[in-house]
Protein backbone atom coordinates (compact mmCIF):
# COMPACT_ATOMS: atom_id res chain seq x y z
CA UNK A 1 13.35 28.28 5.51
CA UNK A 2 14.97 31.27 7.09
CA UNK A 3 14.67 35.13 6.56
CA UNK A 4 17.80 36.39 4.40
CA UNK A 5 17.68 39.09 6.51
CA UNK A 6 17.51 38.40 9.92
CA UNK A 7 17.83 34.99 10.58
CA UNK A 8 14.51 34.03 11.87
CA UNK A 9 12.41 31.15 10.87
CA UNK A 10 9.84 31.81 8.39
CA UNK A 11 6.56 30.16 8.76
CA UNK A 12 5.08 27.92 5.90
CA UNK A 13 1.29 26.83 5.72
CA UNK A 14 0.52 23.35 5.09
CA UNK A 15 0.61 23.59 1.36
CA UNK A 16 3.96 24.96 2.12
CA UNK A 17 3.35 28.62 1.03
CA UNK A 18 5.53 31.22 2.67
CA UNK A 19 4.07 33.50 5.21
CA UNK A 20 6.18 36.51 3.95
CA UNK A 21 6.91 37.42 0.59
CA UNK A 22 10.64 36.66 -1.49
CA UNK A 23 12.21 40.01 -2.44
CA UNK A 24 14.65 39.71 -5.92
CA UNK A 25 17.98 40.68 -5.92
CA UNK A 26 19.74 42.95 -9.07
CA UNK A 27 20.95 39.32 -10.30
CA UNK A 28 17.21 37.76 -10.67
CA UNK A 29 17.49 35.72 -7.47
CA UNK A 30 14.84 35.32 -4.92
CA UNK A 31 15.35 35.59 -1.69
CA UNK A 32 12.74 35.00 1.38
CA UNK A 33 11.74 37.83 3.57
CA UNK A 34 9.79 37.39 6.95
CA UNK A 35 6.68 39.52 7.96
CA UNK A 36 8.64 41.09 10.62
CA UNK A 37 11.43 42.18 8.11
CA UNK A 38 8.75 44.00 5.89
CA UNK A 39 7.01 45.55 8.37
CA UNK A 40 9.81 47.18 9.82
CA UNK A 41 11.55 48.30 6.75
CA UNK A 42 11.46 49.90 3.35
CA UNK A 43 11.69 47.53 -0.06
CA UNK A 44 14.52 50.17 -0.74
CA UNK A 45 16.14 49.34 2.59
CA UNK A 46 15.58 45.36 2.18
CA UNK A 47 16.75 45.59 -1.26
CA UNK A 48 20.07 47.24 -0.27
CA UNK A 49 21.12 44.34 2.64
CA UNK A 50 20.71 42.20 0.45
């Protein structure tokens, strides 16, 4: 799985849980968002790229 934001590879654990988080767009949908992604920006600023 790969970060809607940047591109990068997201890791999974073994039970295939997302090391990250998923962020929903206005429309309900979820997208996945990498650690790096979150700690560098805002949810106002993650919610607006996407």
């Amino acid at each position: 799985m790969k970060c809607d934001i940047c591109g990068q590879k997201v890791e999974q654990t073994f039970l295939k849980k997302l090391v990250g988080t998923y962020v929903k767009d206005k429309k309900g949908k979820r997208h996945p968002v990498c650690m790096n992604c979150q700690s560098s920006m805002s949810m106002e600023d993650i919610k607006k790229k996407l």
